[in-house]
C-alpha atoms as a PDB file:
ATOM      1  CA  UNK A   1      -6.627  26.472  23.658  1.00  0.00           C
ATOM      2  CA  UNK A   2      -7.642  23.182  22.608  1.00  0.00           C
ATOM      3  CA  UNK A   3      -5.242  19.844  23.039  1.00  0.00           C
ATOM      4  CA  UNK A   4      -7.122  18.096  20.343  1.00  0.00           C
ATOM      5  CA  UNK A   5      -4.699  17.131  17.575  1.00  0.00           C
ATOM      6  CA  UNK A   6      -5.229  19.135  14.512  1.00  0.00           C
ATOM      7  CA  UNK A   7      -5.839  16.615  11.801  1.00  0.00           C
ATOM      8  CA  UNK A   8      -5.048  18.682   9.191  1.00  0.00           C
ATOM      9  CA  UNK A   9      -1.452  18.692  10.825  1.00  0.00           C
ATOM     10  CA  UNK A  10      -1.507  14.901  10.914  1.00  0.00           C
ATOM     11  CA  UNK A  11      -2.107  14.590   7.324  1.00  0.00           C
ATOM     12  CA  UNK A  12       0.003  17.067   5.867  1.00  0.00           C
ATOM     13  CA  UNK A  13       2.764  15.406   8.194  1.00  0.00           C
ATOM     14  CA  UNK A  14       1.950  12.206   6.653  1.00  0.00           C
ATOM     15  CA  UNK A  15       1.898  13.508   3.094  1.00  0.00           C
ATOM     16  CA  UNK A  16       5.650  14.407   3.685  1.00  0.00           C
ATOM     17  CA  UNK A  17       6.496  11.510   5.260  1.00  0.00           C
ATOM     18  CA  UNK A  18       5.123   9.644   1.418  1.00  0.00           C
ATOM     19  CA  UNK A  19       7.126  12.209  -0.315  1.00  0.00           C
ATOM     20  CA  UNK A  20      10.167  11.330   1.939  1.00  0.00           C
ATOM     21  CA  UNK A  21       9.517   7.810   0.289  1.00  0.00           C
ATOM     22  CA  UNK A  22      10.354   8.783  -2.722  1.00  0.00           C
ATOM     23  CA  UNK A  23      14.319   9.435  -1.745  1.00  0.00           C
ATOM     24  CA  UNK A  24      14.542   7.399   1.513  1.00  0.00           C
ATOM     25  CA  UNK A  25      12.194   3.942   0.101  1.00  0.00           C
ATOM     26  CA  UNK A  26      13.293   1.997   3.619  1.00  0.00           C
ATOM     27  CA  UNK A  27      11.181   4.750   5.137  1.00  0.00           C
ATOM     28  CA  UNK A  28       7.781   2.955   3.320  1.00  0.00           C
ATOM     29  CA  UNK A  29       7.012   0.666   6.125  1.00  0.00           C
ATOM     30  CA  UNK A  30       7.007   3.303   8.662  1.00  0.00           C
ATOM     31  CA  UNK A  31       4.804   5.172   6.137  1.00  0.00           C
ATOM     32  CA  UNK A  32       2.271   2.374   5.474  1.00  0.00           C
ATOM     33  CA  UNK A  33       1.636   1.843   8.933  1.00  0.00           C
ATOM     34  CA  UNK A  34       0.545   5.812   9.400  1.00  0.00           C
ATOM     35  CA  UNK A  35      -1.359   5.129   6.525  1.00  0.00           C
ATOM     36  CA  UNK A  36      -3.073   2.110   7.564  1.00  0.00           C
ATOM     37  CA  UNK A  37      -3.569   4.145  11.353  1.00  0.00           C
ATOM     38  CA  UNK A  38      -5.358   6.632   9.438  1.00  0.00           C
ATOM     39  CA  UNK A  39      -7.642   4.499   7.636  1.00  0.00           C
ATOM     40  CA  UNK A  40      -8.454   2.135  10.303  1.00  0.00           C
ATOM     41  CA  UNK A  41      -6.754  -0.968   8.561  1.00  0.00           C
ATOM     42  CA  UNK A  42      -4.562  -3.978   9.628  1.00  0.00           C
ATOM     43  CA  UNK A  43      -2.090  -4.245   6.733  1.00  0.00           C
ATOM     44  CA  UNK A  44      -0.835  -2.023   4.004  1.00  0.00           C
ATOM     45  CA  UNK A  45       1.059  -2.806   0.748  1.00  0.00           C
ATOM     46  CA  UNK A  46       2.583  -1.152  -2.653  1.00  0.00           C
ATOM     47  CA  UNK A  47       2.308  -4.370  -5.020  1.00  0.00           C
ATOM     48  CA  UNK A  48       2.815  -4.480  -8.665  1.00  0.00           C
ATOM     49  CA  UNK A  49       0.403  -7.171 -10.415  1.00  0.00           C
ATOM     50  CA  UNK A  50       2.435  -8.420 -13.333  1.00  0.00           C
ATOM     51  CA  UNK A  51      -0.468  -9.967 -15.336  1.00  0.00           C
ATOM     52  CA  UNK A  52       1.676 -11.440 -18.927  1.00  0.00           C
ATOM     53  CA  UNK A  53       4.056 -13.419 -16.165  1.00  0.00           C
ATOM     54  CA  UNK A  54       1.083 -13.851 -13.563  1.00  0.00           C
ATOM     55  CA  UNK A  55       2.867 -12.590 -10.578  1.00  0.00           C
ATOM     56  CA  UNK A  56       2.553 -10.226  -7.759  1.00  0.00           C
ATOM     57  CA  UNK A  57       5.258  -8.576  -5.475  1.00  0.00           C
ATOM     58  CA  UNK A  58       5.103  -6.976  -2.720  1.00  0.00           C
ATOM     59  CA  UNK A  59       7.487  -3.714  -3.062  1.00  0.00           C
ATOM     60  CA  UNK A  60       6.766  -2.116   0.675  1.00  0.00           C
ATOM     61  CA  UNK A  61       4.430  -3.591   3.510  1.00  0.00           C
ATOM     62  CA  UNK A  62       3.638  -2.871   6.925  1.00  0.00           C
ATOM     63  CA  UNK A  63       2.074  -5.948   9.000  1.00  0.00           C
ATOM     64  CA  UNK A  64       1.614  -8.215   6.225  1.00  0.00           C
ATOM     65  CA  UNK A  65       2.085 -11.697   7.226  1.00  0.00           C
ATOM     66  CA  UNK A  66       4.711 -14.347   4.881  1.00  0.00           C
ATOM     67  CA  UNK A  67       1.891 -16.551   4.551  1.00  0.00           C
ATOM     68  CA  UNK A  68      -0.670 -13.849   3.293  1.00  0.00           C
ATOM     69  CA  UNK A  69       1.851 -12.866   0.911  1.00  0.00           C
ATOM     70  CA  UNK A  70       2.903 -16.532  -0.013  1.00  0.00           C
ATOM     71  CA  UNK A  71      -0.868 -16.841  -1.006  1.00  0.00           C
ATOM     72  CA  UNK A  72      -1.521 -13.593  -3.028  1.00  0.00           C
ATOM     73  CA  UNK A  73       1.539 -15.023  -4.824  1.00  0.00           C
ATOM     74  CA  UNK A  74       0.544 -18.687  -5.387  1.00  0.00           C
ATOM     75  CA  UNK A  75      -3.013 -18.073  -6.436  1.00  0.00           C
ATOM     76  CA  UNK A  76      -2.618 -14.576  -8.311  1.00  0.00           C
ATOM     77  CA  UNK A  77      -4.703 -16.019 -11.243  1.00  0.00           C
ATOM     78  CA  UNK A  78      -7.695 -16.609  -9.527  1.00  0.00           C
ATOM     79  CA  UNK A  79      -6.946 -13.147  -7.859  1.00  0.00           C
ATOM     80  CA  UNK A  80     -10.792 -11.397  -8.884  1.00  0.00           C
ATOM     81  CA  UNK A  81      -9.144  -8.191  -8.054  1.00  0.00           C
ATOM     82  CA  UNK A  82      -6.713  -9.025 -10.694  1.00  0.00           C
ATOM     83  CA  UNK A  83      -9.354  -8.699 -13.537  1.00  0.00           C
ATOM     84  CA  UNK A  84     -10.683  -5.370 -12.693  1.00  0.00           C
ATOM     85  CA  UNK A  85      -7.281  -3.770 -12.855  1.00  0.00           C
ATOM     86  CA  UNK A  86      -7.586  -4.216 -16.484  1.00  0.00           C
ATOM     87  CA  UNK A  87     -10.141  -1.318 -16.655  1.00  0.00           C
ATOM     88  CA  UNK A  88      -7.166   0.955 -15.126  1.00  0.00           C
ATOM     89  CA  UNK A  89      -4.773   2.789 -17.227  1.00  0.00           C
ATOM     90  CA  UNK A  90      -1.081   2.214 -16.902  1.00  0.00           C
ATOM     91  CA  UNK A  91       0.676   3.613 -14.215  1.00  0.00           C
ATOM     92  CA  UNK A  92      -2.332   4.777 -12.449  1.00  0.00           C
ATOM     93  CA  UNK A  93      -2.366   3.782  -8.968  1.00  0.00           C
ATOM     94  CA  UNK A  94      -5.056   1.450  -7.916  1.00  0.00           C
ATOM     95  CA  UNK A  95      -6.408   0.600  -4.163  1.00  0.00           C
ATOM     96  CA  UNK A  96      -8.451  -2.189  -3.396  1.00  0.00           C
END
């Protein structure tokens, strides 16, 4: 009997947990931060880029810091991420 954890388990718990999102959204930041476990990160966000009134918001975070987000905010237009989302269709999500 092994006492690894099965990550197949892990995921597919995680994928509901996402899909729990979708009914429960104060559940996101709880989500992100299995997200961000999983991929080894320090922050995770849903933003939405608003490129005709050059904004971003932040719609769910885990661990992202007011000032961090302050900045992404105050200098979205020299943002070079902001450029290549052009080459994206709408609605399609985009990670970067």
């Amino acid at each position: 009997m092994s006492h690894e954890p099965d990550p197949d388990h892990s995921l597919l718990a995680l994928v509901g947990d996402i899909y729990d999102c979708a009914i429960a959204p104060e559940k996101w930041p709880a989500a992100l931060e299995k997200v961000t476990a999983l991929l080894g990160g320090s922050f995770a966000a849903i933003s939405l880029h608003d490129t005709r009134q050059s904004s971003v918001a932040l719609k769910a975070q885990w661990n992202v810091e007011p000032a961090f987000e302050q900045s992404m905010a105050a200098h979205f237009a020299i943002n070079p991420l902001v450029s290549a989302f052009y080459y994206y269709d709408v609605d399609q999500p985009v990670t970067a």
